[in-house]
C-alpha atoms as a PDB file:
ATOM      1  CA  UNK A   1     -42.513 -17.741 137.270  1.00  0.00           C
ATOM      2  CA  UNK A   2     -42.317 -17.434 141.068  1.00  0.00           C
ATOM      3  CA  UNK A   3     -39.177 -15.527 140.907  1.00  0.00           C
ATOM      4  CA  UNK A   4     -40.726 -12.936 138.545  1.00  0.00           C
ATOM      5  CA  UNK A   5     -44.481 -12.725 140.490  1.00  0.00           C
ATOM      6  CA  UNK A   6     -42.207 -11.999 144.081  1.00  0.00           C
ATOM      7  CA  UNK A   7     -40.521  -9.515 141.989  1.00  0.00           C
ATOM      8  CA  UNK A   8     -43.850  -8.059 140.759  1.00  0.00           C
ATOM      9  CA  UNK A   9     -45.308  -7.933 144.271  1.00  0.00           C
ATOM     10  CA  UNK A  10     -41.802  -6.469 145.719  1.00  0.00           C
ATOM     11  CA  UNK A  11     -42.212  -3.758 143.172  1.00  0.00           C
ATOM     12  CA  UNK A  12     -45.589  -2.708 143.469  1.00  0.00           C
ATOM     13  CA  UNK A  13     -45.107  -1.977 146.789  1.00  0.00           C
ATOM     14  CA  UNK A  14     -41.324  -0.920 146.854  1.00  0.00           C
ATOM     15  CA  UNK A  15     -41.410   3.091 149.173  1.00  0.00           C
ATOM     16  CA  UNK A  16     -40.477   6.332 148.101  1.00  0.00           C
ATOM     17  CA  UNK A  17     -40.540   9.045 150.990  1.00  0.00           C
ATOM     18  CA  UNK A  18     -40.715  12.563 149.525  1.00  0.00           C
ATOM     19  CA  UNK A  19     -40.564  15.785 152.827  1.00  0.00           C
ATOM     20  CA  UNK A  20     -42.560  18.123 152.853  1.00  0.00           C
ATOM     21  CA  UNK A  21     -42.280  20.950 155.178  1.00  0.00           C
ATOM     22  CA  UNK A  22     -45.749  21.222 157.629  1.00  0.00           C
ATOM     23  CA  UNK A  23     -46.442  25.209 156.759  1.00  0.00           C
ATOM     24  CA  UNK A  24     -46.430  24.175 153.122  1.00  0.00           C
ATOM     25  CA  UNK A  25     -48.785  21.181 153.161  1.00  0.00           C
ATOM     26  CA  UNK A  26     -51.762  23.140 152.420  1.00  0.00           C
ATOM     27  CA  UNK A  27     -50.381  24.230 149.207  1.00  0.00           C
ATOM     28  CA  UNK A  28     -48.974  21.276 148.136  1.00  0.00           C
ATOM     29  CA  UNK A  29     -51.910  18.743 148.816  1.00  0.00           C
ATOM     30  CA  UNK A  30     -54.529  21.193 148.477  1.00  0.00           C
ATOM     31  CA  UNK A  31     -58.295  20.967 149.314  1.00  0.00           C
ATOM     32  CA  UNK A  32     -59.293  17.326 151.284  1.00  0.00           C
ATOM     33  CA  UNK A  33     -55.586  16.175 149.270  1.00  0.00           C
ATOM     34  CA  UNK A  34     -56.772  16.787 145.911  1.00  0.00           C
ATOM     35  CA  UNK A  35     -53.199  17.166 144.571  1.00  0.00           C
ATOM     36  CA  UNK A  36     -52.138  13.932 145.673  1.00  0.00           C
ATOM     37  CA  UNK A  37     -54.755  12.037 144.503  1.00  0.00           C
ATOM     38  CA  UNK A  38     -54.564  14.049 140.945  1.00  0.00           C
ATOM     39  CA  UNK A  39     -50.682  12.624 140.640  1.00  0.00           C
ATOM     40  CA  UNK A  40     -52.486   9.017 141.771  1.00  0.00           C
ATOM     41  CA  UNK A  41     -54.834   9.181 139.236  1.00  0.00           C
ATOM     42  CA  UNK A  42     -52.179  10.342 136.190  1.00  0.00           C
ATOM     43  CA  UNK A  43     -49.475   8.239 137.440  1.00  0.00           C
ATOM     44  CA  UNK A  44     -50.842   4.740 138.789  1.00  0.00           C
ATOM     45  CA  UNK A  45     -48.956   5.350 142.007  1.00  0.00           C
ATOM     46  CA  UNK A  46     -50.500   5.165 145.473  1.00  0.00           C
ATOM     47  CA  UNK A  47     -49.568   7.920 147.844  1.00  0.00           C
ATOM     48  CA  UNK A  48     -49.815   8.338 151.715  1.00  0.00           C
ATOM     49  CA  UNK A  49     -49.248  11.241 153.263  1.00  0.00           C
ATOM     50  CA  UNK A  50     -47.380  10.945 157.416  1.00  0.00           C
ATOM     51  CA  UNK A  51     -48.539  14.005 159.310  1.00  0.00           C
ATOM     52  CA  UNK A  52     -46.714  13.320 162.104  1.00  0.00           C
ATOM     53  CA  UNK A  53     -43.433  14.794 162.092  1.00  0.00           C
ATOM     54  CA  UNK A  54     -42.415  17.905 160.770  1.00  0.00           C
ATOM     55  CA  UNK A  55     -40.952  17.556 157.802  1.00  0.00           C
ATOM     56  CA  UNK A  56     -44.058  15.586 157.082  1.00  0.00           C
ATOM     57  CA  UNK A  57     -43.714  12.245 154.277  1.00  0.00           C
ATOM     58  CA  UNK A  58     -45.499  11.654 151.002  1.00  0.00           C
ATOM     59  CA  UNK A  59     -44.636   7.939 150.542  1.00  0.00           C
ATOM     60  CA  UNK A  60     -44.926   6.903 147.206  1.00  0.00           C
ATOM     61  CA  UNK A  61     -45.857   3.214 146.167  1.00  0.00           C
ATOM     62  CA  UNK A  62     -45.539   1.580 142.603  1.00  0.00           C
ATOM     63  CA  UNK A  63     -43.374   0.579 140.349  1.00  0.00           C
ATOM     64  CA  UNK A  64     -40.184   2.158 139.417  1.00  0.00           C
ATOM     65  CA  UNK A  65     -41.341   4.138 136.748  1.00  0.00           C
ATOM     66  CA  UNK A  66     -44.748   4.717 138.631  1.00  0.00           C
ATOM     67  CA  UNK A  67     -42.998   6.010 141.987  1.00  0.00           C
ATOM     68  CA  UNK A  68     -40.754   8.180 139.932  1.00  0.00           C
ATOM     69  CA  UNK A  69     -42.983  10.080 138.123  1.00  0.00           C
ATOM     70  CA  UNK A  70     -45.198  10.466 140.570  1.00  0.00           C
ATOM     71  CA  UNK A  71     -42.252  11.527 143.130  1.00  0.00           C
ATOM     72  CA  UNK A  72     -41.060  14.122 140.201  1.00  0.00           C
ATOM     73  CA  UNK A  73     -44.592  15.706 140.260  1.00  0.00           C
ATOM     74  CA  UNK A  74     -44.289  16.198 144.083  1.00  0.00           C
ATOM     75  CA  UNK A  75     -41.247  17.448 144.275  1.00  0.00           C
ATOM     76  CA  UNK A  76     -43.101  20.175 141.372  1.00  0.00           C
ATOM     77  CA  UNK A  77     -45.689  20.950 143.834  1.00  0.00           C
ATOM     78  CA  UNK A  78     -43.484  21.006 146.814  1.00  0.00           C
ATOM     79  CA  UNK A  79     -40.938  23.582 144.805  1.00  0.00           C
ATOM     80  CA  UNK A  80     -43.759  25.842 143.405  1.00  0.00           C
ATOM     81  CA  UNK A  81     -45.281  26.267 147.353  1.00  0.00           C
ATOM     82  CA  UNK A  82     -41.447  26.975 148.349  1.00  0.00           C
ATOM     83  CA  UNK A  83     -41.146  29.719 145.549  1.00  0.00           C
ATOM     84  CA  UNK A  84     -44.477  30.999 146.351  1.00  0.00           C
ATOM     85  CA  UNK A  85     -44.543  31.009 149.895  1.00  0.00           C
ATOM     86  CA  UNK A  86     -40.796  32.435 150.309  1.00  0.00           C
ATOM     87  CA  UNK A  87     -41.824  36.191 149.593  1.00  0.00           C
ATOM     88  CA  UNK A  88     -41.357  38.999 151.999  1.00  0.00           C
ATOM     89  CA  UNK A  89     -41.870  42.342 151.943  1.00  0.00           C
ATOM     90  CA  UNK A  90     -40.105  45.208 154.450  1.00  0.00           C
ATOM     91  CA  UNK A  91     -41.092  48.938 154.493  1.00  0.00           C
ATOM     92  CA  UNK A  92     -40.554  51.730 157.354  1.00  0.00           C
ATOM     93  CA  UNK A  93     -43.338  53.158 159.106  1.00  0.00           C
ATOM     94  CA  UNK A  94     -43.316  56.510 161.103  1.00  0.00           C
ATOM     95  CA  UNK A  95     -43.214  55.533 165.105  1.00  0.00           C
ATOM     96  CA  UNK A  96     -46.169  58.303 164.924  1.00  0.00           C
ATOM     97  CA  UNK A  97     -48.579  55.389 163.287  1.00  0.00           C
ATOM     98  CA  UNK A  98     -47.766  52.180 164.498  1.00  0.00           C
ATOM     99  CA  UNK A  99     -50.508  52.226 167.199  1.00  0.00           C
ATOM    100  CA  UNK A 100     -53.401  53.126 164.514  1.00  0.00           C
ATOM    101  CA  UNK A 101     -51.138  50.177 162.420  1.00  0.00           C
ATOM    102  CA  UNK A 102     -51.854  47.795 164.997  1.00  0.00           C
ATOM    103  CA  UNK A 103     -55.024  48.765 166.200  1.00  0.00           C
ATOM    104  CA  UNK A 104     -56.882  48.497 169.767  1.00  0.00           C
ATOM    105  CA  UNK A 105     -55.139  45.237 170.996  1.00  0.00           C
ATOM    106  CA  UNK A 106     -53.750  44.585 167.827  1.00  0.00           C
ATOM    107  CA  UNK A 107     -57.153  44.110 165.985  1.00  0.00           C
ATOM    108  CA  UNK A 108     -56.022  45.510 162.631  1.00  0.00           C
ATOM    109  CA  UNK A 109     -52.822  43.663 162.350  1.00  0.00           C
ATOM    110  CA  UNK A 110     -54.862  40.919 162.921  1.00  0.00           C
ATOM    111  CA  UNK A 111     -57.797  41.369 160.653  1.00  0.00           C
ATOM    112  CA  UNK A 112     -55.201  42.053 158.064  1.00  0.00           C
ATOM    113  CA  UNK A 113     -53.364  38.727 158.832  1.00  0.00           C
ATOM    114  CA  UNK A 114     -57.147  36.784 158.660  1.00  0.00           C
ATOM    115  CA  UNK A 115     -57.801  38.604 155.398  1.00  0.00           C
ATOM    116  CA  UNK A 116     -54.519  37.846 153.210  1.00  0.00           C
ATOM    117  CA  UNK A 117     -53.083  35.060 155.275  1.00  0.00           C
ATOM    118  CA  UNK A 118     -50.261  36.540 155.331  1.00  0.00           C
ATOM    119  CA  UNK A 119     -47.778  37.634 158.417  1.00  0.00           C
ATOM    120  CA  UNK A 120     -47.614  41.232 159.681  1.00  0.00           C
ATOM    121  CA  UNK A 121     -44.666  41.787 162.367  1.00  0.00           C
ATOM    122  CA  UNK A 122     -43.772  45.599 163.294  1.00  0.00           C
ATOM    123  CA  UNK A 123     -40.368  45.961 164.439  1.00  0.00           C
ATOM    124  CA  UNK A 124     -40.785  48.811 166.965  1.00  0.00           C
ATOM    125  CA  UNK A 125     -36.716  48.502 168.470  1.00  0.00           C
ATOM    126  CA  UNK A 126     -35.824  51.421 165.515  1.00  0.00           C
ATOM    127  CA  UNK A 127     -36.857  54.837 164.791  1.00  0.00           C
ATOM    128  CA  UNK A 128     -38.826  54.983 161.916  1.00  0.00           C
ATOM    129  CA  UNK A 129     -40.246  51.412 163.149  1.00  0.00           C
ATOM    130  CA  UNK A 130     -40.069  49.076 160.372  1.00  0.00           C
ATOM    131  CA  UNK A 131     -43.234  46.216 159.003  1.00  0.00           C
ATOM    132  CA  UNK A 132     -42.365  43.174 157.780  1.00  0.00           C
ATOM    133  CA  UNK A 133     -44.475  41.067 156.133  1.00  0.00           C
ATOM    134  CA  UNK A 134     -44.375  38.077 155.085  1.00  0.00           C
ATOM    135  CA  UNK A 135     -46.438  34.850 153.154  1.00  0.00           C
ATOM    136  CA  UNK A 136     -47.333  34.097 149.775  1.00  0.00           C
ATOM    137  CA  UNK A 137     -46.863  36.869 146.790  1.00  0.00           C
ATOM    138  CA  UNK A 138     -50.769  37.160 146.911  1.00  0.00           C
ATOM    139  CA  UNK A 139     -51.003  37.331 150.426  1.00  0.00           C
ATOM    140  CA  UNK A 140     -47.826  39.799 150.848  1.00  0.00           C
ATOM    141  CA  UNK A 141     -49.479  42.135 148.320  1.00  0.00           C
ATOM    142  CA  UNK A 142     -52.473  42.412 149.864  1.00  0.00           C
ATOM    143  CA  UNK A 143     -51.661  42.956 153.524  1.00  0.00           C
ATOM    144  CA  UNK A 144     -48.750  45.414 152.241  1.00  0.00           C
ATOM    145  CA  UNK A 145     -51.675  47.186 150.807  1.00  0.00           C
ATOM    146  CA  UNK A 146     -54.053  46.932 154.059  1.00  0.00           C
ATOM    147  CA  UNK A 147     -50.710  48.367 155.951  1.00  0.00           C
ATOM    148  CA  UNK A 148     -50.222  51.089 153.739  1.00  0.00           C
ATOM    149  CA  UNK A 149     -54.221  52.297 153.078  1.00  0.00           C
ATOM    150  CA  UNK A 150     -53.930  52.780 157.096  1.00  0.00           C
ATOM    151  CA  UNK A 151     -50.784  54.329 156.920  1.00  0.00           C
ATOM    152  CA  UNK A 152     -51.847  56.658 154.439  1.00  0.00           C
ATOM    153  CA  UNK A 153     -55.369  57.322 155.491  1.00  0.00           C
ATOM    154  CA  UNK A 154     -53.922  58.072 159.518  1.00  0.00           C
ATOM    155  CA  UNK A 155     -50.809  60.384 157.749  1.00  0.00           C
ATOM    156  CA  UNK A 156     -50.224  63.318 158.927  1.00  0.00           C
ATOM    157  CA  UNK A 157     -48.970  66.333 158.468  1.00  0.00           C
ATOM    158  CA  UNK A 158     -48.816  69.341 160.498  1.00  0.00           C
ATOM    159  CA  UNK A 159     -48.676  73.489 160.366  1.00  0.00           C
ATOM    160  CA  UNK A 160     -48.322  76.318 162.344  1.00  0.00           C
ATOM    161  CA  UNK A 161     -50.438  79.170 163.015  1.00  0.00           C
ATOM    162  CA  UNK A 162     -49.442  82.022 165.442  1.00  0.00           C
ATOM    163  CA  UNK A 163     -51.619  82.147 168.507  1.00  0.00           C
ATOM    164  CA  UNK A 164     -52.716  86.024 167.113  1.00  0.00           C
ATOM    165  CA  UNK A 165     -53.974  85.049 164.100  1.00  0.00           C
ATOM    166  CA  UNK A 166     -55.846  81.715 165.733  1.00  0.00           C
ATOM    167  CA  UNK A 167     -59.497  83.635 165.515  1.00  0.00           C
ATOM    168  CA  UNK A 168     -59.144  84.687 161.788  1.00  0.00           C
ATOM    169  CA  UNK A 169     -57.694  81.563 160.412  1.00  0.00           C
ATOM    170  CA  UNK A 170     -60.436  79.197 162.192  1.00  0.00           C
ATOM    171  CA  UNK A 171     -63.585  81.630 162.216  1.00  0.00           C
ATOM    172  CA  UNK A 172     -66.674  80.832 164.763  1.00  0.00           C
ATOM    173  CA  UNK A 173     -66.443  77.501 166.326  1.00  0.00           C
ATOM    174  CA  UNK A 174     -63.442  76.285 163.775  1.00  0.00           C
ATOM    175  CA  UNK A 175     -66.033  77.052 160.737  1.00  0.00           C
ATOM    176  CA  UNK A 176     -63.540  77.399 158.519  1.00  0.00           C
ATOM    177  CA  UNK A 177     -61.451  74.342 159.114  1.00  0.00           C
ATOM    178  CA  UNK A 178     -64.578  72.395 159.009  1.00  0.00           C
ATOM    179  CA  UNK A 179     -65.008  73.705 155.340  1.00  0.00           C
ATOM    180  CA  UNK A 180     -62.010  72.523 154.385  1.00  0.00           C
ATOM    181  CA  UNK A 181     -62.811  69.483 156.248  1.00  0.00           C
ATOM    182  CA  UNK A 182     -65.965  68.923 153.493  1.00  0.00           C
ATOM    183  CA  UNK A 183     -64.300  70.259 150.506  1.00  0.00           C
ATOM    184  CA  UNK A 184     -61.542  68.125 150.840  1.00  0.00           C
ATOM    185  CA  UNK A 185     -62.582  65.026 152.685  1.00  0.00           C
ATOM    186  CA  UNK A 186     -59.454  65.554 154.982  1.00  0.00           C
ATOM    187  CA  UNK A 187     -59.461  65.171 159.004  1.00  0.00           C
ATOM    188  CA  UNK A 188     -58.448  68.357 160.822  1.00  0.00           C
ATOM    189  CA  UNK A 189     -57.365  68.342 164.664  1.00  0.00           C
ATOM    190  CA  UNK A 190     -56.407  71.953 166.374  1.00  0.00           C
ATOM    191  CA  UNK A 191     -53.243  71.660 169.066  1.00  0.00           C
ATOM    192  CA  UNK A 192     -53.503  75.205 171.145  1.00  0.00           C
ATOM    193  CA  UNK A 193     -51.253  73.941 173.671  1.00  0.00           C
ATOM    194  CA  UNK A 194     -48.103  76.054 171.801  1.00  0.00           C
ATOM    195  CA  UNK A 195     -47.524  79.328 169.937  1.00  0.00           C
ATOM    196  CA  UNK A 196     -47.384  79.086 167.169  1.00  0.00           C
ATOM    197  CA  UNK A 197     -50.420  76.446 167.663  1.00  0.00           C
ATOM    198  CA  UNK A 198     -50.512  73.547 165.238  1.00  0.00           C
ATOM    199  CA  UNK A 199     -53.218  71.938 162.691  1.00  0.00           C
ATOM    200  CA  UNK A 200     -52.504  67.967 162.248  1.00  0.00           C
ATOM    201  CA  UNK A 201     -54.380  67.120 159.001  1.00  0.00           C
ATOM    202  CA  UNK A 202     -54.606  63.698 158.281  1.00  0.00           C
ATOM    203  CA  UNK A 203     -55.638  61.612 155.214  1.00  0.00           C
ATOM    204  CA  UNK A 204     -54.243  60.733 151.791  1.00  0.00           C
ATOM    205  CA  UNK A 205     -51.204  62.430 150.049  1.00  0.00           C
ATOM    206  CA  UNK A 206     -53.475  64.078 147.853  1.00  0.00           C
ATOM    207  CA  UNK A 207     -56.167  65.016 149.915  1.00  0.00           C
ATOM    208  CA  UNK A 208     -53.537  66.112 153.200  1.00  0.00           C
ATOM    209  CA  UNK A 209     -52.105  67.822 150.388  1.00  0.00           C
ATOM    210  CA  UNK A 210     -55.504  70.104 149.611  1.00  0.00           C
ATOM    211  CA  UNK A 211     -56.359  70.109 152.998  1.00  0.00           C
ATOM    212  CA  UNK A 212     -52.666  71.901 153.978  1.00  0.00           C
ATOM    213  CA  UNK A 213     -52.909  74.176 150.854  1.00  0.00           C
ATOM    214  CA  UNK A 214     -55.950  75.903 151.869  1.00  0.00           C
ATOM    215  CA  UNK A 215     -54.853  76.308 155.370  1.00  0.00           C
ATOM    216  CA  UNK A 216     -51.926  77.832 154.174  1.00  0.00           C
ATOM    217  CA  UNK A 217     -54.212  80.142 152.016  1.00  0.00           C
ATOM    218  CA  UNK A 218     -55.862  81.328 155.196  1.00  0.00           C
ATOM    219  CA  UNK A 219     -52.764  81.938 157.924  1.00  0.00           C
ATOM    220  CA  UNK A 220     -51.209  84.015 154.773  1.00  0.00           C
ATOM    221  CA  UNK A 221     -54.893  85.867 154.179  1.00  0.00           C
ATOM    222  CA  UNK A 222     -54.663  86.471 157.985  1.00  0.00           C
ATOM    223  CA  UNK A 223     -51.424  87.355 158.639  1.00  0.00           C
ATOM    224  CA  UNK A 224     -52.142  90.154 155.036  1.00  0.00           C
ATOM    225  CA  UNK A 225     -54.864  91.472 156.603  1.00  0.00           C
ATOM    226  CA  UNK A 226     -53.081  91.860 160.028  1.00  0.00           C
ATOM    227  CA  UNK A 227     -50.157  93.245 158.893  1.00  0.00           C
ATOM    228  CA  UNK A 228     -51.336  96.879 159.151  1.00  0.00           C
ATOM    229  CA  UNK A 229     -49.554  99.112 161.788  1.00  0.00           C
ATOM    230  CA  UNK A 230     -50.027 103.002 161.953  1.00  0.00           C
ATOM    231  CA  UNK A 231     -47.950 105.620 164.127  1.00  0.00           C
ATOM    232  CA  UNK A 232     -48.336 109.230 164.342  1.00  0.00           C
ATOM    233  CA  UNK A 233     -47.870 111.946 167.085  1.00  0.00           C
ATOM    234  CA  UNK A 234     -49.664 112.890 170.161  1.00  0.00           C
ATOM    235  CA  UNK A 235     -48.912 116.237 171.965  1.00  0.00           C
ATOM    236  CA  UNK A 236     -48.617 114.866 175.522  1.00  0.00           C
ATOM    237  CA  UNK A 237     -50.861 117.326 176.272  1.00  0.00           C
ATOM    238  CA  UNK A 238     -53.499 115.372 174.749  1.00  0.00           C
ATOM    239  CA  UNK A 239     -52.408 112.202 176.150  1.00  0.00           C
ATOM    240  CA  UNK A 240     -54.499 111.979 179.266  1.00  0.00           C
ATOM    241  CA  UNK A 241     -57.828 112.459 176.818  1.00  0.00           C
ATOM    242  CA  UNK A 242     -57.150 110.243 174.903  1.00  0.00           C
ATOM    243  CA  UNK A 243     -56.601 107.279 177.540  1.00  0.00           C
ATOM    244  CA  UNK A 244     -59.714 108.396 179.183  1.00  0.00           C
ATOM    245  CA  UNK A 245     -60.324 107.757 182.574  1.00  0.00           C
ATOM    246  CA  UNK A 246     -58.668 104.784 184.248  1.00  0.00           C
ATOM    247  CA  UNK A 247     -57.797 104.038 180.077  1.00  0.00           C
ATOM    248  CA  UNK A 248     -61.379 103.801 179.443  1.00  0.00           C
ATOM    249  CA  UNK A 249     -61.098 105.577 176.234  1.00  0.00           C
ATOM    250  CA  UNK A 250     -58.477 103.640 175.113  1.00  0.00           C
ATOM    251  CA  UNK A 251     -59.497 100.158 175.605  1.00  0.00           C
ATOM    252  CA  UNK A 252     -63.400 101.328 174.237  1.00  0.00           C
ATOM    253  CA  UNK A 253     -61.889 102.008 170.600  1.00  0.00           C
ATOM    254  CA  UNK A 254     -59.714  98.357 171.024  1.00  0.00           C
ATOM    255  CA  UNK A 255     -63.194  96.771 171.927  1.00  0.00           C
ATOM    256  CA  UNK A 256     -65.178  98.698 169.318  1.00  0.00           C
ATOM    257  CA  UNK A 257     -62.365  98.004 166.626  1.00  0.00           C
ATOM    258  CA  UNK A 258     -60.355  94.971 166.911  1.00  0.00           C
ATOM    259  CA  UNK A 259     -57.056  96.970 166.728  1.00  0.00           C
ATOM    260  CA  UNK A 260     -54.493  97.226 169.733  1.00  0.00           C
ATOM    261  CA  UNK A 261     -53.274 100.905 170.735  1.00  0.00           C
ATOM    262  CA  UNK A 262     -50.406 101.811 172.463  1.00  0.00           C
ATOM    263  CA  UNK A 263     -49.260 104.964 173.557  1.00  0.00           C
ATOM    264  CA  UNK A 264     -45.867 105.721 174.186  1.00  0.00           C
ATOM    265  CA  UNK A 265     -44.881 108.187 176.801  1.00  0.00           C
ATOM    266  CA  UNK A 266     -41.216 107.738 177.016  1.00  0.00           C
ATOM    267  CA  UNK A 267     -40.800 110.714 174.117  1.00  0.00           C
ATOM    268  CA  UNK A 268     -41.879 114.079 173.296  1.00  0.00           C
ATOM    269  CA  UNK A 269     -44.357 114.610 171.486  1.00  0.00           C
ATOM    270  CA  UNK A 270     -45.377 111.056 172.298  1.00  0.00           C
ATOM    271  CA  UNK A 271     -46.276 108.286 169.141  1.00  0.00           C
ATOM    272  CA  UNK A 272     -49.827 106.724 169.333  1.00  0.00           C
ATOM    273  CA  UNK A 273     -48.879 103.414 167.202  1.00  0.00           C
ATOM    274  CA  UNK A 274     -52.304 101.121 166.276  1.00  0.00           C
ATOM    275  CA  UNK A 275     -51.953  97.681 165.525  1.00  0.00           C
ATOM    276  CA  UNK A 276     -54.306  95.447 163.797  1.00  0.00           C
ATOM    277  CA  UNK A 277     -56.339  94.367 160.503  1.00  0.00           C
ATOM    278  CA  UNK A 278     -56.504  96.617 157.745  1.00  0.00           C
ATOM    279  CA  UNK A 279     -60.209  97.220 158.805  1.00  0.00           C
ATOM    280  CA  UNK A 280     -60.053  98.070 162.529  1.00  0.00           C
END
């Protein structure tokens, strides 16, 4: 009888240590260790949980049976939080868009990381810079999809528009890009620094995609309606009249009609050639 109580009491309280890696023991013990003391309540064991190392311990109390099915639901929990926790997700992003990525002092990156709980690094040592991200499946998808709604939304693409054709393509004070600006809910930013200057629209495939299309439409109207050159002969006789005074004659019917006329001298009878819109 004594034998068999010791043995009792020895196996009641015979230990079981189960690790558990610290970044996982949120998921595996859940809220105020609700897991834990759900596998106590099916099992009969008794469970404490060491915190102070890293691998942390679940040790497991009971009986043989007791401690091993408890230990086996652990070790469930412990896998499922490894399997769910071990995803990672790597994409490129232009070097163009990694500052409106990470935001002023890194405020996006770090809104997004608060929002999913997941981990946003951006590998800036390569050209396209690359994002990895990393965290739960849940978490991964939605930061991937914070990263790439920024991405997208601060895309950009870019085209050219000789210098000459700058005033018919944009209209009074840029009315015309602003248009397209409504009508297609796309951002539109005007670089004069070059010829041919550039227009960086940004915004969504589809609506960067709009937004481009009807710029195109309006460099190709422009550069149409441009096109128009006329050349026919001028006695030399008649030259001096025509420039007027000082070339006052000339550069009157260039302000009164948009066109550019030049007169060239070097041959006999000389060519007048006019230069402009079909209109002027």
């Amino acid at each position: 009888k004594a034998s068999q109580a010791v043995h009792q009491i020895m196996e009641q309280n015979a230990r079981e240590s189960i690790e558990c890696p610290f970044d996982l023991l949120e998921h595996v013990t859940g809220r105020n260790l609700e897991k834990p003391k759900e596998i106590e309540r099916d099992t009969g064991a008794r469970i404490e949980l060491d915190r102070k190392f890293d691998p942390c311990l679940f040790h497991v109390y009971g009986s043989n049976e007791i401690r091993g099915a408890a230990c086996e639901k652990l070790r469930e929990l412990i896998a499922g939080a490894k399997e769910n926790l071990s995803k990672e997700e790597r994409f490129e992003c232009p070097r163009s868009l990694v500052g409106v990525v990470i935001g002023s002092r890194g405020a996006n990156v770090k809104e997004i990381q608060r929002k999913s709980g997941a981990r946003v690094d951006i590998l800036q040592d390569r050209d396209p810079c690359e994002i990895v991200i990393c965290g739960s499946k849940e978490s991964v998808s939605k930061a991937s999809q914070a990263v790439h709604q920024i991405m997208e939304q601060n895309a950009r693409e870019s085209i050219e528009c000789p210098f000459d054709l700058l005033e018919h393509v944009t209209g009074r004070n840029l009315e015309k890009p602003k248009e397209i600006e409504r009508d297609t809910g796309a951002r539109i930013e005007l670089d004069r620094k070059f010829d041919p200057c550039l227009f960086h629209v940004y915004g969504s495939n589809e609506i960067r995609g709009a937004a481009c299309e009807k710029l195109r439409e309006l460099i190709a109207g422009a550069k149409e309606n441009l096109s128009k050159e006329e050349r026919f002969e001028c006695p030399r006789s008649l030259v001096g009249v025509v420039i007027g005074s000082r070339g006052a004659n000339v550069k009157e019917i260039q302000r009164k009609s948009g066109a550019r006329v030049d007169i060239l001298q070097d041959r006999d009878p000389c060519e007048i050639v006019i230069c402009g819109s079909k209109e002027s």
